[in-house]
Protein backbone atom coordinates (compact mmCIF):
# COMPACT_ATOMS: atom_id res chain seq x y z
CA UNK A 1 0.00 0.00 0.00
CA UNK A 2 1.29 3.69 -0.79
CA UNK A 3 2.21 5.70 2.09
CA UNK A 4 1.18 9.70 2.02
CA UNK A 5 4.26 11.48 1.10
CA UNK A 6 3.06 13.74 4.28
CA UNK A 7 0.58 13.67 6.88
CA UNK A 8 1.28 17.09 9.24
CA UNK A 9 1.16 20.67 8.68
CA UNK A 10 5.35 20.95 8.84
CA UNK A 11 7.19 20.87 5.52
CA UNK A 12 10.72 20.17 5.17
CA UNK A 13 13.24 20.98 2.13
CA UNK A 14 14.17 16.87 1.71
CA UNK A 15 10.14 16.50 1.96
CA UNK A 16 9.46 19.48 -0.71
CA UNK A 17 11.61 17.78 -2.84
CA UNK A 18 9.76 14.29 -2.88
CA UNK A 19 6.38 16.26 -3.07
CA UNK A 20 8.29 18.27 -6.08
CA UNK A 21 8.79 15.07 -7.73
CA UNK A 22 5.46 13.29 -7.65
CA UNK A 23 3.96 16.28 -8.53
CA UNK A 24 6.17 16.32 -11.79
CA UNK A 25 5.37 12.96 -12.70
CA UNK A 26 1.67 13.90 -13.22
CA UNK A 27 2.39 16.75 -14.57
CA UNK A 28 4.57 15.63 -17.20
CA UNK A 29 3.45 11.90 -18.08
CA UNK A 30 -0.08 12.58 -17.27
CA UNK A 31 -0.96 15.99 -17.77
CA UNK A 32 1.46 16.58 -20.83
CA UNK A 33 2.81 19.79 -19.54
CA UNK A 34 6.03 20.94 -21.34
CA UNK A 35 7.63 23.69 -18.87
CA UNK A 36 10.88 25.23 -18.00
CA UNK A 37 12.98 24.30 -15.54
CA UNK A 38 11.69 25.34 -12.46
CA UNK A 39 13.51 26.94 -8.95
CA UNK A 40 11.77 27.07 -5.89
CA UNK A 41 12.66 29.80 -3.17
CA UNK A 42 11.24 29.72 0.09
CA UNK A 43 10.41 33.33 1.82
CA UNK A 44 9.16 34.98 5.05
CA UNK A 45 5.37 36.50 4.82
CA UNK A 46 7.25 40.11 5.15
CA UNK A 47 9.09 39.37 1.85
CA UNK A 48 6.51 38.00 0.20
CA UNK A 49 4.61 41.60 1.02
CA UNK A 50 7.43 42.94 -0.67
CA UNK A 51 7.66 41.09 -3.26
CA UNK A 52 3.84 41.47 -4.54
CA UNK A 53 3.56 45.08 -3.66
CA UNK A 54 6.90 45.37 -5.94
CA UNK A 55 4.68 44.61 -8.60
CA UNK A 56 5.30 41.33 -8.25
CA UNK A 57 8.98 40.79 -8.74
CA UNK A 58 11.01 40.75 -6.00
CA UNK A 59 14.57 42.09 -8.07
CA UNK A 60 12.98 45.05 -8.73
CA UNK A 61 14.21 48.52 -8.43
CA UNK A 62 12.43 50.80 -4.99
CA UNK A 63 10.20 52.87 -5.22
CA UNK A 64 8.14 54.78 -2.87
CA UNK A 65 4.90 53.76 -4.20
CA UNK A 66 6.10 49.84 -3.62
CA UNK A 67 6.88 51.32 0.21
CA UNK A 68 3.64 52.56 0.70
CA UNK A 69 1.48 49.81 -0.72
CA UNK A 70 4.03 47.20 1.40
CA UNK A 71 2.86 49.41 5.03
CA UNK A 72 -0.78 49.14 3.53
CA UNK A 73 -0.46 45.68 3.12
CA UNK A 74 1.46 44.77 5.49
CA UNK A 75 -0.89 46.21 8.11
CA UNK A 76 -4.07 44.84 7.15
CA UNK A 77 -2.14 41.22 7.09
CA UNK A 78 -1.23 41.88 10.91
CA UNK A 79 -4.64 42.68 11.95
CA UNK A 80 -5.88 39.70 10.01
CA UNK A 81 -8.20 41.86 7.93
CA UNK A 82 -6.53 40.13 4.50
CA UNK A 83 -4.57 36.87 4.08
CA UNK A 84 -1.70 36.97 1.67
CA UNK A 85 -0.30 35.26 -2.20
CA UNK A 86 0.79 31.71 -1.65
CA UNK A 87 2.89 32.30 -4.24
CA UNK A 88 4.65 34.85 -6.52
CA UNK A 89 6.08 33.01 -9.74
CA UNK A 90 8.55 34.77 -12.70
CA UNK A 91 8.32 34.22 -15.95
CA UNK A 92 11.91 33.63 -16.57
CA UNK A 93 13.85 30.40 -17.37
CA UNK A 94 14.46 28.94 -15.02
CA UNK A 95 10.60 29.71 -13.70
CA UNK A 96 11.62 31.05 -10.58
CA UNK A 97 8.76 30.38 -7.74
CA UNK A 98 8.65 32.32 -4.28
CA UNK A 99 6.98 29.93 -1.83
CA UNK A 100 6.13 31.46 1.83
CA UNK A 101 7.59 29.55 4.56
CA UNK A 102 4.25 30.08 6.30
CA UNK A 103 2.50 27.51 4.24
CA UNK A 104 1.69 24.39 5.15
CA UNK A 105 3.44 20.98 3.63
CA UNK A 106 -0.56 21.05 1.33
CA UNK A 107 -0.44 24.49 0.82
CA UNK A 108 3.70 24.35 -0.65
CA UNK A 109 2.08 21.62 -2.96
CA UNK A 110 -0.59 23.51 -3.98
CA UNK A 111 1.53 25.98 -4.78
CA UNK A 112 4.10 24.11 -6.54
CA UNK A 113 1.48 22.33 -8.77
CA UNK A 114 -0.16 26.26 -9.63
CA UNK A 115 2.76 28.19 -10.05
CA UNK A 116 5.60 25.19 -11.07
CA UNK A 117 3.42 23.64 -14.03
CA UNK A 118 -0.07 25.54 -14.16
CA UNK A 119 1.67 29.23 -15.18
CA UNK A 120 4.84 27.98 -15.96
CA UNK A 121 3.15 25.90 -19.26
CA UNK A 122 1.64 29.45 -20.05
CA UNK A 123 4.64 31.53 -19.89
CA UNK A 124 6.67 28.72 -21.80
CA UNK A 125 3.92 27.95 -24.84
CA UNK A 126 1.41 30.51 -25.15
CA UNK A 127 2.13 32.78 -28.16
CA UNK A 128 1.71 36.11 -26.90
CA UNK A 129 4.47 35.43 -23.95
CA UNK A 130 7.17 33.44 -26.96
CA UNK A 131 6.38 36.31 -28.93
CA UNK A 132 6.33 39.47 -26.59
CA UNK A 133 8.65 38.08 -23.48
CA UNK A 134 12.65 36.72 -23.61
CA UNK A 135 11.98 34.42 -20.46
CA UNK A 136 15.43 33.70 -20.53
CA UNK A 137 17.07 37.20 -19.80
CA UNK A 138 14.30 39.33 -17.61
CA UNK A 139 15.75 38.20 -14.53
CA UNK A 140 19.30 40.18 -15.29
CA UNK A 141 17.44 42.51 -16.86
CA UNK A 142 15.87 43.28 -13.62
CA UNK A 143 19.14 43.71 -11.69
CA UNK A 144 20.50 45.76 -14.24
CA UNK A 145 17.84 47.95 -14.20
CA UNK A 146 18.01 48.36 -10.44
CA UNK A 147 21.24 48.89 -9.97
CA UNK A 148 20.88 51.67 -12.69
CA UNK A 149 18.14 53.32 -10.79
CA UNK A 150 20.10 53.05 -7.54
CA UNK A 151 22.95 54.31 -9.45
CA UNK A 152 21.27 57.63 -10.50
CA UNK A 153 19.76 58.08 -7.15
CA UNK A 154 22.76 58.62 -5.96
CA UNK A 155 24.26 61.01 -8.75
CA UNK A 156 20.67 62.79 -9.11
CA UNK A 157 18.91 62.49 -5.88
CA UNK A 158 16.19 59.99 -4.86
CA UNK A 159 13.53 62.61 -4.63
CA UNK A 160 14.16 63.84 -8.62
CA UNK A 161 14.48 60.39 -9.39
CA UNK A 162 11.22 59.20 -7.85
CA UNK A 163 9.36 61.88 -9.11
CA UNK A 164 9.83 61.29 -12.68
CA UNK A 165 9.43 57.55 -11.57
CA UNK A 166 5.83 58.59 -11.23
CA UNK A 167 5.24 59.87 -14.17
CA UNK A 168 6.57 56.78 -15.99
CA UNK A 169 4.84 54.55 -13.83
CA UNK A 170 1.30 56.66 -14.09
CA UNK A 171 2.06 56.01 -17.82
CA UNK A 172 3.06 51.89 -18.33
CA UNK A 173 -0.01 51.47 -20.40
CA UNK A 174 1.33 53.27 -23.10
CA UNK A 175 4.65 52.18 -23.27
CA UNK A 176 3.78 48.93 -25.40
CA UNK A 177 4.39 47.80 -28.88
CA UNK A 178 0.80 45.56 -29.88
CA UNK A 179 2.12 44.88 -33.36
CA UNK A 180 6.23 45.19 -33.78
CA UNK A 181 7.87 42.64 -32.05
CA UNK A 182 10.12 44.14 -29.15
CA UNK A 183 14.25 43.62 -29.57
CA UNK A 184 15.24 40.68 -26.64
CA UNK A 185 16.59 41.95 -23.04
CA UNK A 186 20.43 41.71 -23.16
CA UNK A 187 21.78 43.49 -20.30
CA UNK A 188 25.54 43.29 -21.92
CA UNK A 189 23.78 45.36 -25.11
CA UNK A 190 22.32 48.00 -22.57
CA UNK A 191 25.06 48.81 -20.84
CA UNK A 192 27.18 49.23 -24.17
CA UNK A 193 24.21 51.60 -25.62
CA UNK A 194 24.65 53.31 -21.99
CA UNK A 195 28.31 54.17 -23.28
CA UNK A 196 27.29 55.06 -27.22
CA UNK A 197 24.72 57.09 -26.23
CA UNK A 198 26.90 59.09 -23.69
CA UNK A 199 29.11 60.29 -26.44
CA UNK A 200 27.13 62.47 -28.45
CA UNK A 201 24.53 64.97 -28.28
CA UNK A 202 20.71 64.79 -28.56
CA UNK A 203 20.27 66.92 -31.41
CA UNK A 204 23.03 64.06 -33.27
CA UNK A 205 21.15 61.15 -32.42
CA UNK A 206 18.01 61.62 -33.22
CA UNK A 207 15.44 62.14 -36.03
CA UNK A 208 13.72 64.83 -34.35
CA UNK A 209 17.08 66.70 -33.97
CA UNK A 210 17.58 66.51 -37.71
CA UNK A 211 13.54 67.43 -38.25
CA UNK A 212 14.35 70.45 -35.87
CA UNK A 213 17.39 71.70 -38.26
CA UNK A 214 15.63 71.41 -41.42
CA UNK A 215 13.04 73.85 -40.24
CA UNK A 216 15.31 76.58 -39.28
CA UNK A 217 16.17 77.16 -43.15
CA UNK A 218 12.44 78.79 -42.68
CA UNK A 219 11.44 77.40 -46.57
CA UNK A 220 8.01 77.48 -47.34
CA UNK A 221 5.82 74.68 -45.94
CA UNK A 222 7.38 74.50 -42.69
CA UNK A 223 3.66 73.73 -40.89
CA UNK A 224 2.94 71.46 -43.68
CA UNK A 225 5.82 68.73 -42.31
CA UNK A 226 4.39 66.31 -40.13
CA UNK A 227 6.67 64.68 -37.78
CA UNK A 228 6.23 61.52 -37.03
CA UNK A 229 5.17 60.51 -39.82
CA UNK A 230 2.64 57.88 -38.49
CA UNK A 231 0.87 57.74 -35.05
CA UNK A 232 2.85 56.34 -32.46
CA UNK A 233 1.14 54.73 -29.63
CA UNK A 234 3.89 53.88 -27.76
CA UNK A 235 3.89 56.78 -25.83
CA UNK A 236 6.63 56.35 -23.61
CA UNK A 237 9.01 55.23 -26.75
CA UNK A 238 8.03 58.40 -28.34
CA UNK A 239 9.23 60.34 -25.39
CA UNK A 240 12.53 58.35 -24.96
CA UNK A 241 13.17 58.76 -28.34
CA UNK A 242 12.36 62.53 -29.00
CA UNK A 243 12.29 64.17 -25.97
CA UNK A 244 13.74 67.40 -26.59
CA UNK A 245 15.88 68.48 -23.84
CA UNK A 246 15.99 65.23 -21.63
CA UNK A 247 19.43 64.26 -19.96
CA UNK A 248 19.99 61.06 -20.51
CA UNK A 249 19.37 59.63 -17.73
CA UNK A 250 15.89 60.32 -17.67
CA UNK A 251 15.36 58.46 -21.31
CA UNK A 252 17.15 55.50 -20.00
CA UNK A 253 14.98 55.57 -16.79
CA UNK A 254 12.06 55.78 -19.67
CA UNK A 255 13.54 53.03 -21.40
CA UNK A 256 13.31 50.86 -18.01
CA UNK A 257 10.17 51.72 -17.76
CA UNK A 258 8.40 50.83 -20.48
CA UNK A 259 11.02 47.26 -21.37
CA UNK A 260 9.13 46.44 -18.26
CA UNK A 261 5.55 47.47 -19.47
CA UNK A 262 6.30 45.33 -22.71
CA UNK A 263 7.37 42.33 -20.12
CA UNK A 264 3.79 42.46 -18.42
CA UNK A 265 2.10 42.75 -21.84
CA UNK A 266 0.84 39.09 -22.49
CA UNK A 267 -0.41 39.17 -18.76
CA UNK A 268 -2.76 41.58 -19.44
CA UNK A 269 -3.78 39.69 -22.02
CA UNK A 270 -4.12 36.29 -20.38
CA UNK A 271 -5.07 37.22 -16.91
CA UNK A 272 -7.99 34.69 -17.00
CA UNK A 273 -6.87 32.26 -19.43
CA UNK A 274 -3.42 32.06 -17.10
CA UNK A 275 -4.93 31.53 -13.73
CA UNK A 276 -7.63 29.25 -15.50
CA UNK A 277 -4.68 26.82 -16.35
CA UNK A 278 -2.83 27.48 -12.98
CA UNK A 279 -6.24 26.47 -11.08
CA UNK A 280 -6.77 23.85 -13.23
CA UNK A 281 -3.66 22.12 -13.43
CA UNK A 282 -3.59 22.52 -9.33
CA UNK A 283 -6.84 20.60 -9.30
CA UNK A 284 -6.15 17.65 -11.10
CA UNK A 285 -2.48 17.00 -9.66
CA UNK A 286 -3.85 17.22 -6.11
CA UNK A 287 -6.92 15.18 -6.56
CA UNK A 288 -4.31 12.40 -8.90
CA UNK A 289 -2.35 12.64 -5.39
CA UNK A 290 -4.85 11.88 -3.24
CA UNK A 291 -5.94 8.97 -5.82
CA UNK A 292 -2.93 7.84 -5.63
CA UNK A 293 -2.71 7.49 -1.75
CA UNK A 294 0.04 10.12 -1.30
CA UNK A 295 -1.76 12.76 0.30
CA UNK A 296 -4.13 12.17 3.11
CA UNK A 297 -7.84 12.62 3.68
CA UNK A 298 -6.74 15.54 5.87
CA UNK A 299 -4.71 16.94 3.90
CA UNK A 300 -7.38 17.02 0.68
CA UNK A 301 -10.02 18.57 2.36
CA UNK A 302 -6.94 21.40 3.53
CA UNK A 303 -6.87 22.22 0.04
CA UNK A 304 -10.22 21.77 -1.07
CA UNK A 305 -11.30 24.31 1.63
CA UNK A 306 -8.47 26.75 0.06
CA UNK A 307 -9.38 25.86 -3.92
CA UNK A 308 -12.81 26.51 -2.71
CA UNK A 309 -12.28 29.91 -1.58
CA UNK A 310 -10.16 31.21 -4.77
CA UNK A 311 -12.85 30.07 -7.32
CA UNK A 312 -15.42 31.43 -5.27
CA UNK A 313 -18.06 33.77 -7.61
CA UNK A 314 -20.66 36.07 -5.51
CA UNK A 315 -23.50 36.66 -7.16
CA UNK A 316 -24.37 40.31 -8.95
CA UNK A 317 -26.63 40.80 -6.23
CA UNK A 318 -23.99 40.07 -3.81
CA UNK A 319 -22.28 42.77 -1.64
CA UNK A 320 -18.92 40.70 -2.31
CA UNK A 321 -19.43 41.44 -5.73
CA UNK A 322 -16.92 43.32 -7.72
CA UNK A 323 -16.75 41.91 -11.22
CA UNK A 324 -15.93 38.23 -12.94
CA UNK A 325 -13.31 36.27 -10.59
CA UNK A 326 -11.09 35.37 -13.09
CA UNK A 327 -10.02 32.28 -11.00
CA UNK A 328 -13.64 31.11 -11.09
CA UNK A 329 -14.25 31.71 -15.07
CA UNK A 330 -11.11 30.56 -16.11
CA UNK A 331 -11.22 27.08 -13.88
CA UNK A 332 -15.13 26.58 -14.91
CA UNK A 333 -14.04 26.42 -18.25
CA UNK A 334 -11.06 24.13 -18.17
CA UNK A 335 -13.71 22.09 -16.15
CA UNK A 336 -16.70 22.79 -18.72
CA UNK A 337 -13.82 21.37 -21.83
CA UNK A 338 -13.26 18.47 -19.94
CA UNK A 339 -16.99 17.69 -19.82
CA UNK A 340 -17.51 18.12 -23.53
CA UNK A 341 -14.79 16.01 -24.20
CA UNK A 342 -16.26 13.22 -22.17
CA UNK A 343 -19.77 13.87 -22.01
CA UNK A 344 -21.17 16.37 -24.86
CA UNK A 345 -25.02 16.66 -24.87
CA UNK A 346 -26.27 17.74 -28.30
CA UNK A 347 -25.80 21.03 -27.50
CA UNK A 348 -22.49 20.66 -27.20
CA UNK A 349 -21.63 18.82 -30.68
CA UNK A 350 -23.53 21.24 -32.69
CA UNK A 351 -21.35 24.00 -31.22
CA UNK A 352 -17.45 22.32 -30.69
CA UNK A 353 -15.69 19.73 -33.19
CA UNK A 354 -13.55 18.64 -29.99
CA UNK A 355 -16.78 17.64 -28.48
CA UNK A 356 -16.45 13.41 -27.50
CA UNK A 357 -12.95 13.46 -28.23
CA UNK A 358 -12.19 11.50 -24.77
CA UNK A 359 -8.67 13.83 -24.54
CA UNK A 360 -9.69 16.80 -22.92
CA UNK A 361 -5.83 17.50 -22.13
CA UNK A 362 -5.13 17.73 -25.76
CA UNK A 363 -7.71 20.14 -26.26
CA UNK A 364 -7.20 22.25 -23.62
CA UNK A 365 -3.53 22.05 -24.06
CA UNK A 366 -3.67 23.89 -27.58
CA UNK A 367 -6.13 26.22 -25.97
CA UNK A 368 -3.62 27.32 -23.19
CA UNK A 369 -0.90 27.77 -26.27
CA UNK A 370 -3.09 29.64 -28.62
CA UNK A 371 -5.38 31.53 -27.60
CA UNK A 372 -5.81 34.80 -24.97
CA UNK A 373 -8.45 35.65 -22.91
CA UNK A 374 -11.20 37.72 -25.23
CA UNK A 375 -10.79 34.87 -28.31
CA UNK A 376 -10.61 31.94 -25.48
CA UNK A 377 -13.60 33.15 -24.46
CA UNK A 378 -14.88 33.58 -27.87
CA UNK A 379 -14.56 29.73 -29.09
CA UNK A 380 -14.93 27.72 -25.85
CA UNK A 381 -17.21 29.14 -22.97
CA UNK A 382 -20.48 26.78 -23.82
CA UNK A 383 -24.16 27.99 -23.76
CA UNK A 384 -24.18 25.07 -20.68
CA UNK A 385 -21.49 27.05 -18.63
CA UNK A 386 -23.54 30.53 -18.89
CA UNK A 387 -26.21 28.85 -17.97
CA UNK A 388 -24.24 27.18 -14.67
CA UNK A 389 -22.86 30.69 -14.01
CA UNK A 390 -26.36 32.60 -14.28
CA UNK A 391 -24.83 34.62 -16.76
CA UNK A 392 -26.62 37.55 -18.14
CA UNK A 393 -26.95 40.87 -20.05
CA UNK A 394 -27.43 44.20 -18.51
CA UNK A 395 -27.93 47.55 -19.67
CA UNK A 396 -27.27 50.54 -17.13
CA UNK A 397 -28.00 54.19 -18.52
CA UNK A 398 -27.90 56.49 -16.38
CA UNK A 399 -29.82 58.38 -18.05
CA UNK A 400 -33.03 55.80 -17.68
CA UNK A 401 -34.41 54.76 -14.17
CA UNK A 402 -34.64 51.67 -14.74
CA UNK A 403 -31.81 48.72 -15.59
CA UNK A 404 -32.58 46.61 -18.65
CA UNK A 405 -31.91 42.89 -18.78
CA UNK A 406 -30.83 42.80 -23.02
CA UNK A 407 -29.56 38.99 -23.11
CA UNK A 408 -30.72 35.81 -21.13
CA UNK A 409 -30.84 32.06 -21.97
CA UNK A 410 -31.83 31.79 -25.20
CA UNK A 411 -30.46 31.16 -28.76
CA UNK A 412 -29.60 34.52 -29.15
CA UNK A 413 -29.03 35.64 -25.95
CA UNK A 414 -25.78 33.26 -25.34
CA UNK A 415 -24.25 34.86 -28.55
CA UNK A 416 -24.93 38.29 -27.02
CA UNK A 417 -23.39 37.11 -23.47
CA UNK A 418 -20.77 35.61 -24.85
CA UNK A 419 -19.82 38.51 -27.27
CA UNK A 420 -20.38 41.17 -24.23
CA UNK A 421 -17.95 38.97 -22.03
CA UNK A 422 -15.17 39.05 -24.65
CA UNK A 423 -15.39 42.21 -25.08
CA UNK A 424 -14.43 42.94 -21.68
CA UNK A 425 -11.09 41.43 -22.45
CA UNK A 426 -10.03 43.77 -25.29
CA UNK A 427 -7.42 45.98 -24.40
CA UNK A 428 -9.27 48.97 -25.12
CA UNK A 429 -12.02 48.20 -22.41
CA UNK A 430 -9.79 49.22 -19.70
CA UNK A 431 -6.71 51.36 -21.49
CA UNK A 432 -8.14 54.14 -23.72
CA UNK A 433 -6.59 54.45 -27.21
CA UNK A 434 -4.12 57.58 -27.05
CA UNK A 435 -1.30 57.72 -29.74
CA UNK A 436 0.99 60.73 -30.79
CA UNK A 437 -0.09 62.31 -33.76
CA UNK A 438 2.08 65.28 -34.39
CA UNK A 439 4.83 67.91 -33.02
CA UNK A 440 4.67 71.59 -33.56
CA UNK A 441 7.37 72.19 -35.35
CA UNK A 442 7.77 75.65 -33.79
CA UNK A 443 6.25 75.47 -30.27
CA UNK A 444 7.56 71.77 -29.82
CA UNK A 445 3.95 71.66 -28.79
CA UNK A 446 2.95 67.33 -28.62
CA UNK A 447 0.01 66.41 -29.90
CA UNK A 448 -2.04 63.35 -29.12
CA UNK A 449 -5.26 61.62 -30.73
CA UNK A 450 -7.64 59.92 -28.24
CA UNK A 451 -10.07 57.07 -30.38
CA UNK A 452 -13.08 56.57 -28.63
CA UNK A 453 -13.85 52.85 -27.38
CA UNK A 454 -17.43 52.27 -27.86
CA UNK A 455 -18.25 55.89 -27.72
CA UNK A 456 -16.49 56.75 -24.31
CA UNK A 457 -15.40 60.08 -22.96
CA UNK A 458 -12.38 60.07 -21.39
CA UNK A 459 -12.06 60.99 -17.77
CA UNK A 460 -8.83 62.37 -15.93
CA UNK A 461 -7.13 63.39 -18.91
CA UNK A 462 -5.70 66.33 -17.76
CA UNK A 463 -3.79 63.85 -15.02
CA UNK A 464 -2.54 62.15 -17.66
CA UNK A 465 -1.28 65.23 -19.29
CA UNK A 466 0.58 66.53 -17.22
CA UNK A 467 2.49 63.34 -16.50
CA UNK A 468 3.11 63.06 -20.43
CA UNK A 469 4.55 66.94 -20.30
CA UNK A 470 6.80 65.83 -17.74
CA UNK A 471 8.24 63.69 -20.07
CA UNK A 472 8.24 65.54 -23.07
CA UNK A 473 9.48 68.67 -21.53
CA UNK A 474 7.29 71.25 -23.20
CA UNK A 475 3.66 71.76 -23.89
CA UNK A 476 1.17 68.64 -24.68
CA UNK A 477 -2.45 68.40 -25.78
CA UNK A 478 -4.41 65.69 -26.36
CA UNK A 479 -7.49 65.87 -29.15
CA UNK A 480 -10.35 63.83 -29.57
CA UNK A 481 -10.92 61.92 -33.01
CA UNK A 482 -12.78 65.35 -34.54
CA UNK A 483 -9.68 67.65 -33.62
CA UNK A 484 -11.57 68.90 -30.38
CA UNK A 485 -8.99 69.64 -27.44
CA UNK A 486 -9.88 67.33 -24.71
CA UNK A 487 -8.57 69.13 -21.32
């Protein structure tokens, strides 16, 4: 008969390390999971605080923001008011996993199974993290980049340095390339652009310099030149790039900046799809351990009483409610594939060709690898699955008194759900479309285009202006897509 591989609360590193390996050999032979090689580093509750209000990475550069979310945090944990991450796990290669040494020996392989296998098969074969991340450099990249920071503070002052930290910070959204793939992270090639760029002056390296001394020749046409000329919607690029009178150290701290918003890109993307997989390759390893006899009775309802509480969805009506628990969607659909694949109804074989297969793994699998949230949502959440969620359309105007239920459970109305819920997933839900349309070519004057999403107004856009002209050095404005000034 198998004996449990544990049976108390107290985990040891030789135990870890036996759990680590049975938990590979479903992964692997049973699960097909292809990941990286994965590290495991064991930290104190305080640094795992740290580490997650450091956006989660715990090489990166201080800030004061970090500080002040950490005492926040930090706090509330102490009075018991909020429990913390079990985990905090880098895409990088090796995957590097931060395990708290507060966990118990079920919750370290929980953990292993989410973070080791679930997000590490995402970060390794989905297409938006091979195409947008270099797994295998970020992690020098990081320490590079804070020791740079730490560098300046030093030269510059921490209180300049932070301060234009802000502004780069208020403005990672748009300091990502969606459709040129980004050069790879080579700390050895930054610090020898460090050197190249030191040598000459801004008005010699730059296009904008040249587009400057063209126009003082004063020849006709001068308002007719249009630099750049197409939008740019990399904002902070732009800035890095053509900044006027920046020191250098400033577009280097830009460049930081926004390499690091280009790391987190497929994340955004794959928030749901990611912790889906994570969830649901958790689930299955723990339950095939418990099948197998090497984790106790005990110890399974430990973690069912955790799983429990991360796919947990309140209701609309709920007080706990506060949008779609990604943990809960993503999971029900991993689960909702594996039903179709071993017991469609009719419904379900009119709508997926996978449906009967008998290999849900395979399926889901090529799902994790090629597709993102809004299309993943798209092709596989079922008209049974909306149903088991209570899914529905609403319409709030504020303008009417009344709220107007527009989809339910019906032929059309799963389309309409299903549609609405993708939706919600497009970048432009939640990051309005601003891209730089023109410079002034006398004023220096920046001009930027906002395209409406859906027919939105944009609201705090004179916050966001003011941390774009503290990049750009001189005066910005940003215009809706008639010309208006937006202010």
């Amino acid at each position: 008969m198998t004996e449990p591989l544990w049976t108390g609360t107290e985990w040891t590193f030789p135990l870890i390390e036996r759990v680590y390996d049975a938990i590979e050999e479903i992964a692997v032979n049973e699960l097909g999971l292809d990941c990286y090689p994965n590290q495991l580093e064991i930290i104190t509750s305080e640094q795992m605080v740290d580490a997650y209000c450091s956006i989660g990475m715990p090489l990166f550069y201080k800030h004061w923001s970090f500080g002040k979310h950490f005492a926040a945090q930090w706090d509330q944990y102490k009075r018991g008011y909020t429990g913390l991450a079990y985990e905090i796990v880098i895409n990088s290669n090796p995957c590097i996993a931060y395990l708290m040494e507060e966990n118990t020996m079920t919750m370290q392989a929980l953990t292993i199974s989410h973070a080791c296998f679930g997000h590490n098969f995402i970060f390794k074969n989905n297409y938006l993290f091979k195409q947008w991340t270099d797994a295998s450099a970020i992690v020098d990249y990081l320490v590079f980049a804070r020791n740079y920071i730490q560098k300046i503070e030093v030269r510059e002052g921490a209180a300049k340095v932070e301060a234009f930290l802000d502004s780069c910070h208020a403005l990672m959204n748009y300091g990502i390339n969606r459709y040129k793939r980004p050069a790879k992270l080579s700390p050895t090639k930054e610090h020898k652009r460090q050197d190249e760029r030191d040598r000459y002056q801004q008005t010699q390296v730059t296009e904008l310099g040249e587009f400057y001394k063209s126009l003082q020749a004063k020849s006709d046409g001068i308002e007719d030149k249009l630099f750049p000329k197409e939008p740019e919607e990399n904002i902070l690029y732009f800035c890095e790039k053509y900044a006027p009178d920046l020191p250098e150290w400033k577009r280097e701290i830009i460049r930081i900046v926004r390499k690091l918003s280009q790391y987190f890109y497929p994340q955004t993307l794959t928030k749901t799809l990611n912790e889906g997989a994570a969830t649901y390759t958790h689930y299955r390893i723990m339950n095939r351990l418990h099948d197998k006899g090497l984790m106790t009775d005990g110890s399974m309802l430990e973690f069912l009483q955790s799983h429990t509480s991360v796919v947990f969805q309140p209701a609309f009506d709920d007080p706990r409610y506060s949008g779609i628990n990604p943990y809960a969607l993503g999971f029900g659909m991993m689960c909702d594939i594996e039903r179709i694949c071993r017991t469609p109804t009719d419904e379900d074989r009119k709508r997926f060709d996978f449906a009967g297969c008998g290999d849900e793994m395979e399926v889901i699998r090529d799902a994790w690898a090629n597709y993102r949230d809004e299309s993943f949502i798209q092709q596989f959440l079922s008209d049974h699955l909306i149903r088991e969620l209570d899914l529905f359309q609403l319409r709030d105007n504020r303008k009417e008194t009344n709220y107007m239920v527009t989809a339910i459970h019906d032929v059309r109305g799963y389309d309409d759900i299903r549609e609405t819920l993708a939706e919600q997933y497009e970048r432009p839900f939640t990051v309005p479309e601003i891209e730089v349309v023109k410079v002034e070519p006398q004023s220096r004057t920046l001009n930027l285009r906002y395209k409406p999403y859906q027919k939105r107004g944009l609201a705090n856009a004179g916050k966001m202006l003011k941390h774009v002209q503290a990049l750009w050095g001189h005066p910005v404005v940003l215009h809706d897509d008639k010309g208006n000034a937006i202010t």
